[in-house]
N, C-alpha and C. Protein backbone atom coordinates (compact mmCIF):
# COMPACT_ATOMS: atom_id res chain seq x y z
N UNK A 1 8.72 -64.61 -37.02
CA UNK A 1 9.30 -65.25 -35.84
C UNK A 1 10.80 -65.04 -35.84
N UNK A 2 11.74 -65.45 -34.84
CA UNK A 2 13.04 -65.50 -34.68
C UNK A 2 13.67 -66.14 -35.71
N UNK A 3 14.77 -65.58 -36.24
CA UNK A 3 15.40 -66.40 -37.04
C UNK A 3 16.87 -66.62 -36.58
N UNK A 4 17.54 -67.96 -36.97
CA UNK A 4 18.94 -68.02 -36.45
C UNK A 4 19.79 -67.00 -37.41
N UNK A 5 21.02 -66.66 -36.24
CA UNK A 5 21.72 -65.37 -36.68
C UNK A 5 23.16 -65.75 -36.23
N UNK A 6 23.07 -66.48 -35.41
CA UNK A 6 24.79 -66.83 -34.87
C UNK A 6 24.86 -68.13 -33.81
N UNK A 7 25.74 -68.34 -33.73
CA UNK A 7 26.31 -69.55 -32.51
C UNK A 7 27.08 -69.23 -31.90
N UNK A 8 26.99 -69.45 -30.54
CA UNK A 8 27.65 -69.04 -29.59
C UNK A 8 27.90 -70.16 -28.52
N UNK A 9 29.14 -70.43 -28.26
CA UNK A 9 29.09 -71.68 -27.41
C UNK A 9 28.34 -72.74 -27.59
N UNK A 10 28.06 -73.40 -28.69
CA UNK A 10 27.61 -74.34 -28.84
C UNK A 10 25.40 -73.92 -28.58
N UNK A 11 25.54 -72.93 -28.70
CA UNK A 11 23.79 -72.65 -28.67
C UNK A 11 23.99 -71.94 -29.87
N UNK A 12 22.37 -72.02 -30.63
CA UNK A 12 22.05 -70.90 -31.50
C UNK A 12 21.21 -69.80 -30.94
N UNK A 13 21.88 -69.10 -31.21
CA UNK A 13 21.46 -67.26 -30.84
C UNK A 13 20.70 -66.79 -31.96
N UNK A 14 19.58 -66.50 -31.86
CA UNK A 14 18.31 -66.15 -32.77
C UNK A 14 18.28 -64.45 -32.72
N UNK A 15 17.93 -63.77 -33.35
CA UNK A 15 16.86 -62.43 -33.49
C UNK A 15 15.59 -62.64 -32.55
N UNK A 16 15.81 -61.22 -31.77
CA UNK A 16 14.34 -61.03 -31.20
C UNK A 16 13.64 -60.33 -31.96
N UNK A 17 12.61 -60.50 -32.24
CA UNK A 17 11.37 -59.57 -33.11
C UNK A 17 10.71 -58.52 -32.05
N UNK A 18 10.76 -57.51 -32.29
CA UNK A 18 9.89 -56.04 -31.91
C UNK A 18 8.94 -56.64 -31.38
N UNK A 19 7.56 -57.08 -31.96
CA UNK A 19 6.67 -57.48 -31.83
C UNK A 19 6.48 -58.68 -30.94
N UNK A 20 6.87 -59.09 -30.77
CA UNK A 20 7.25 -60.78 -29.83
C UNK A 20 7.05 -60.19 -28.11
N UNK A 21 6.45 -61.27 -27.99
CA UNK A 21 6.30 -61.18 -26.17
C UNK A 21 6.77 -63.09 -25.91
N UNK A 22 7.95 -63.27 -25.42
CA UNK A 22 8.82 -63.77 -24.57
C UNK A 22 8.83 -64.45 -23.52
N UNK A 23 8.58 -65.81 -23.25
CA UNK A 23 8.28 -65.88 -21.53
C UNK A 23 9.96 -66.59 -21.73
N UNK A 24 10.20 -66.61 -20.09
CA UNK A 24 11.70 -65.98 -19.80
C UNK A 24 12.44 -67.20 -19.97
N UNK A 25 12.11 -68.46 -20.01
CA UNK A 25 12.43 -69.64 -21.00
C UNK A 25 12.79 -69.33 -22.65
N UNK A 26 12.26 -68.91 -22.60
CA UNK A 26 12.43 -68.81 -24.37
C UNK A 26 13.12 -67.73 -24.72
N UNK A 27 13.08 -66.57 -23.73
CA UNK A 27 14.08 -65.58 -24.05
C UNK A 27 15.48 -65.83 -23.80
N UNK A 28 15.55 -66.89 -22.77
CA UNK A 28 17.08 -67.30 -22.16
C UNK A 28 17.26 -67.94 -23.86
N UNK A 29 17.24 -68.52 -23.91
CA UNK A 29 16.81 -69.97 -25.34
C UNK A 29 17.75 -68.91 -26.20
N UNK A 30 16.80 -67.76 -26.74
CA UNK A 30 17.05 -67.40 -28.08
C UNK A 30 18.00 -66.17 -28.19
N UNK A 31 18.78 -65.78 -27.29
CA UNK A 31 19.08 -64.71 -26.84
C UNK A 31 20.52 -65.07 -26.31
N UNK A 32 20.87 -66.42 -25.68
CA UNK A 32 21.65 -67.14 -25.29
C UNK A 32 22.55 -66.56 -24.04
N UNK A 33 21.65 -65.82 -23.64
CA UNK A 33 22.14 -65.28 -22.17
C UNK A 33 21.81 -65.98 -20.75
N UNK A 34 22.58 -66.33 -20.04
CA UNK A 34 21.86 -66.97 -18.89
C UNK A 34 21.13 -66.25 -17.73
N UNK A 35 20.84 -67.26 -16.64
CA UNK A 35 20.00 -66.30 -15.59
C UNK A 35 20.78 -65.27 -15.00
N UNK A 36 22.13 -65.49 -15.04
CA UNK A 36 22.56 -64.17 -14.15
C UNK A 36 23.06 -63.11 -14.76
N UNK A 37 23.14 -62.82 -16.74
CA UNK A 37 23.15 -62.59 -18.03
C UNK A 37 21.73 -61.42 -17.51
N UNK A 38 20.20 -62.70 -17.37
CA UNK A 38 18.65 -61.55 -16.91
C UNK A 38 19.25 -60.92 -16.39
N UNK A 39 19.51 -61.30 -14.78
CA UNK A 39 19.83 -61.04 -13.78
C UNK A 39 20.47 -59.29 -14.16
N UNK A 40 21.56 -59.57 -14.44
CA UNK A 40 22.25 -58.07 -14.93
C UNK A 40 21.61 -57.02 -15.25
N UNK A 41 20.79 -57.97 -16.55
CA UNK A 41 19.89 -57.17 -17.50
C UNK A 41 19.15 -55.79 -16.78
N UNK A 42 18.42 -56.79 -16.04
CA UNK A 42 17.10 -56.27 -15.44
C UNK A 42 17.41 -55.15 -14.45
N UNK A 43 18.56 -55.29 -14.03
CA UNK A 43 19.16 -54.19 -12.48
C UNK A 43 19.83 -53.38 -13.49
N UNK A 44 20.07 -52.99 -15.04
CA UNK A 44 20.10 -51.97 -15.66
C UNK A 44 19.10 -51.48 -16.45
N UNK A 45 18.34 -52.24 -15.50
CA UNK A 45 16.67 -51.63 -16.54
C UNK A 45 16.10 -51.79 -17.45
N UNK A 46 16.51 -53.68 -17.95
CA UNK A 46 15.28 -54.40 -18.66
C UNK A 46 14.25 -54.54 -17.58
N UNK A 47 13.02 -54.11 -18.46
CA UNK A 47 11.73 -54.59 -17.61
C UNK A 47 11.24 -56.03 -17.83
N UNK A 48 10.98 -56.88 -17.12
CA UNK A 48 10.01 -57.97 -17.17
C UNK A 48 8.92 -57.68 -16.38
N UNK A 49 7.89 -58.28 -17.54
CA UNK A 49 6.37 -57.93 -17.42
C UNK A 49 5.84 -59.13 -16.73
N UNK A 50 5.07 -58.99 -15.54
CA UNK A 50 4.14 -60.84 -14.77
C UNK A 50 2.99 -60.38 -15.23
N UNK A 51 2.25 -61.46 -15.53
CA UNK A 51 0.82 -61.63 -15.87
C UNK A 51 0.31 -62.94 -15.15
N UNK A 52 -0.33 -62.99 -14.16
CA UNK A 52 -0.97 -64.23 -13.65
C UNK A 52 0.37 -65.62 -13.17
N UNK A 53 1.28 -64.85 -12.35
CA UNK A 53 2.51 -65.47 -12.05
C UNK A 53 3.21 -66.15 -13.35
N UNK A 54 3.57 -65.67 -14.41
CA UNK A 54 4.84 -65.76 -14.87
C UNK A 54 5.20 -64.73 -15.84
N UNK A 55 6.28 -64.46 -15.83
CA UNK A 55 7.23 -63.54 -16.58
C UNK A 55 7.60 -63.40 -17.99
N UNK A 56 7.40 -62.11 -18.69
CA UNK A 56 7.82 -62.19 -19.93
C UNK A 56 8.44 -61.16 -20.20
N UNK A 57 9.35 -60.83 -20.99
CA UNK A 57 9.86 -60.18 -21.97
C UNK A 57 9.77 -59.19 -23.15
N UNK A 58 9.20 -58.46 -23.31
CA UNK A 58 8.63 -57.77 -24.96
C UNK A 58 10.15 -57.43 -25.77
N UNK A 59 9.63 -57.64 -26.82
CA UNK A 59 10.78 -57.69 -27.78
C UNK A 59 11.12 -56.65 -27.68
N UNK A 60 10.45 -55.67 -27.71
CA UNK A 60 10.73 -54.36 -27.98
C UNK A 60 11.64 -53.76 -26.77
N UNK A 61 11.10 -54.36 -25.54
CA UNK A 61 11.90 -53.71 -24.77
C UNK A 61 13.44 -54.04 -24.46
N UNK A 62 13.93 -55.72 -24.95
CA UNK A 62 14.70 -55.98 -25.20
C UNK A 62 15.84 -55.03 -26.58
N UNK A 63 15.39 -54.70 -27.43
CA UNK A 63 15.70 -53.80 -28.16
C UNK A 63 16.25 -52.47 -28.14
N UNK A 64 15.09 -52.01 -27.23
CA UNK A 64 15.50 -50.61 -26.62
C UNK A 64 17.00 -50.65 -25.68
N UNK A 65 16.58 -52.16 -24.48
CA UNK A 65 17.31 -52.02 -23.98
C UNK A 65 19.10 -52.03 -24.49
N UNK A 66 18.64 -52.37 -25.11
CA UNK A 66 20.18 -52.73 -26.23
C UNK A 66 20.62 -51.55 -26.63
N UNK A 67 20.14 -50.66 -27.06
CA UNK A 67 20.50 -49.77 -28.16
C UNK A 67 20.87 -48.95 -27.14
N UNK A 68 20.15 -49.06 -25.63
CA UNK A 68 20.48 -48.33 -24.74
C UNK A 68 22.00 -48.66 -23.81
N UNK A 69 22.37 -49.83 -23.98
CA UNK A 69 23.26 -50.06 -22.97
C UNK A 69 24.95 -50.04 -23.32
N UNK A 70 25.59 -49.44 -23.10
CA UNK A 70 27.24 -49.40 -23.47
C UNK A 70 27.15 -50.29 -24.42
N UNK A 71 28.57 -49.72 -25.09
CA UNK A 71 28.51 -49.96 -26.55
C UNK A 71 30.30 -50.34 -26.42
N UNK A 72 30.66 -50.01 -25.26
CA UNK A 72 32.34 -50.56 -25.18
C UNK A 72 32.42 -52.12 -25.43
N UNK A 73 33.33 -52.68 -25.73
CA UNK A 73 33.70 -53.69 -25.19
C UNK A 73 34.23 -54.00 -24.17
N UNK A 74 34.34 -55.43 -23.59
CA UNK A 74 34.93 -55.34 -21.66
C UNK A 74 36.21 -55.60 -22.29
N UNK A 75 36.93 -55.22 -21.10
CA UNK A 75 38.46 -55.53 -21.18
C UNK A 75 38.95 -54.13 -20.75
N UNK A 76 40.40 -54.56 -21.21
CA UNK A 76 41.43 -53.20 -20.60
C UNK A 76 41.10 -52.12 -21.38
N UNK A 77 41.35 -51.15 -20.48
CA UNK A 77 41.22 -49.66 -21.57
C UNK A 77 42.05 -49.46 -22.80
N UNK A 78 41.63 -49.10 -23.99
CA UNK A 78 42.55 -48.17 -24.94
C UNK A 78 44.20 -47.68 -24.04
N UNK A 79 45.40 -48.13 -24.96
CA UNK A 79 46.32 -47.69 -23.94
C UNK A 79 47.22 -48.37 -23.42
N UNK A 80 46.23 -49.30 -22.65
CA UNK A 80 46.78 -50.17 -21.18
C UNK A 80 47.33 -51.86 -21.83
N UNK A 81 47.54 -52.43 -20.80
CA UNK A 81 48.26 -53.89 -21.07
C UNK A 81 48.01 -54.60 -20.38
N UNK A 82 47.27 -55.58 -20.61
CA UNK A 82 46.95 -56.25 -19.36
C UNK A 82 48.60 -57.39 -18.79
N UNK A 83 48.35 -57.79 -17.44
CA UNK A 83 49.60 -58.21 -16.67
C UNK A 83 49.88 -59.09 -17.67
N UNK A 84 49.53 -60.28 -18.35
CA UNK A 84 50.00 -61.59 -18.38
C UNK A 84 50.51 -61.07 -19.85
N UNK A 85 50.19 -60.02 -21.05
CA UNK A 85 50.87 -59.52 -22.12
C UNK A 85 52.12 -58.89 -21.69
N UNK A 86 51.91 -58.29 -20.87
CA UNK A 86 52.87 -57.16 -20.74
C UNK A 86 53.93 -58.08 -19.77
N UNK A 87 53.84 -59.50 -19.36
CA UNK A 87 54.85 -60.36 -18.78
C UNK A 87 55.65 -61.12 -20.37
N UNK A 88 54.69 -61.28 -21.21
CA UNK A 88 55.40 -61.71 -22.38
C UNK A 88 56.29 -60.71 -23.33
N UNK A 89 55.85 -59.99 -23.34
CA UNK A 89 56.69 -58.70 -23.65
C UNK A 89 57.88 -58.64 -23.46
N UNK A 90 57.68 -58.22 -22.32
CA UNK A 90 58.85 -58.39 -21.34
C UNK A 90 60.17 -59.60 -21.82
N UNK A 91 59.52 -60.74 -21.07
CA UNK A 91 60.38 -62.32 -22.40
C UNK A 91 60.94 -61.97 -23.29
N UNK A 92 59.74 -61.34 -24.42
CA UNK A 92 60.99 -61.68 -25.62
C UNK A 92 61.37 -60.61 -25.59
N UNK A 93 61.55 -59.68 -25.26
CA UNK A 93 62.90 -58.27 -24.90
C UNK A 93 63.87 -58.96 -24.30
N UNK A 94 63.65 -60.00 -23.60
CA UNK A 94 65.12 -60.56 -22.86
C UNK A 94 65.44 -61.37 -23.49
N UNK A 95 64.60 -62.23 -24.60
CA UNK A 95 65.09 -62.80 -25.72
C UNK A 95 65.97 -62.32 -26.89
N UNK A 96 65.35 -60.98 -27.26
CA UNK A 96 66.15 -60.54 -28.11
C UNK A 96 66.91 -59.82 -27.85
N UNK A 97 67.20 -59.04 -26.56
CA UNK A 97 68.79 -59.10 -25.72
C UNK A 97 69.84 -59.84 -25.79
N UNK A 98 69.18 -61.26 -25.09
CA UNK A 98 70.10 -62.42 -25.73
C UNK A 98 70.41 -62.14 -26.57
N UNK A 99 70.17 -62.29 -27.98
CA UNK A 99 70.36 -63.03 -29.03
C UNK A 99 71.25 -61.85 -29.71
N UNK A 100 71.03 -60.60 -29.28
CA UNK A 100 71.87 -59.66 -29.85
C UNK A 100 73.49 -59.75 -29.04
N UNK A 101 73.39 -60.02 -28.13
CA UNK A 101 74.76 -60.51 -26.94
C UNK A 101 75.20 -61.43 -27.52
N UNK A 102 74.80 -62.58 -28.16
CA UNK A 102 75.35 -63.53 -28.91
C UNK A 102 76.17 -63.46 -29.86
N UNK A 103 75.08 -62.80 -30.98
CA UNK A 103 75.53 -62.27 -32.10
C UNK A 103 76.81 -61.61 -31.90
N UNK A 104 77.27 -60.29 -30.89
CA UNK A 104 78.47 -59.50 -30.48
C UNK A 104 79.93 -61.00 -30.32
N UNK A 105 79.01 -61.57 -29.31
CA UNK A 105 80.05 -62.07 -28.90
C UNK A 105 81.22 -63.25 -30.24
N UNK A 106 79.99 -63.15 -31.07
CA UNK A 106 80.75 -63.88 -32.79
C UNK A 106 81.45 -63.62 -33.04
């Protein structure tokens, strides 16, 4: 079965097992992704399986889908700066402007 592996926001985030079939309660649960987390999922091509109106999950395909999906992290590119760093930056360059103007003026 699932075993705990991490915490995340105050939930425990479990291991999915290969073998495991999932109904979509329990995959939200252990997986600690929410509905719009599926939501994503699924419009990049996790499959969920219905059987007799309700929905499940296979471990496996959760898996695949993983191994399949970007491997970046989000955020700014390699390179770049995002605005609110590159405003602090900025600061202490005019800080240590100052402080070198000071120093002269000793």
């Amino acid at each position: 079965m699932a075993e705990s592996s991490a915490s995340r926001s105050g939930q425990v985030v479990q291991s999915i097992d290969r073998n495991n079939i999932y109904g979509i309660q329990e995959f939200l649960e252990i997986t600690g992704i929410g509905a719009s987390g599926l939501r994503a999922a699924r419009r990049k091509g996790l499959p969920v399986h219905y059987v007799h109106g309700r929905a499940f999950v296979l471990g496996s395909d959760w898996l695949r889908y993983l191994e399949s999906a970007s491997t970046e992290a989000p955020g700014p590119k390699q390179g770049t700066v995002p605005d609110c760093v590159q405003r602090l930056l900025l600061f202490d360059d005019e800080e240590d402007e100052e402080d070198e103007e000071d120093e002269e003026d000793e």
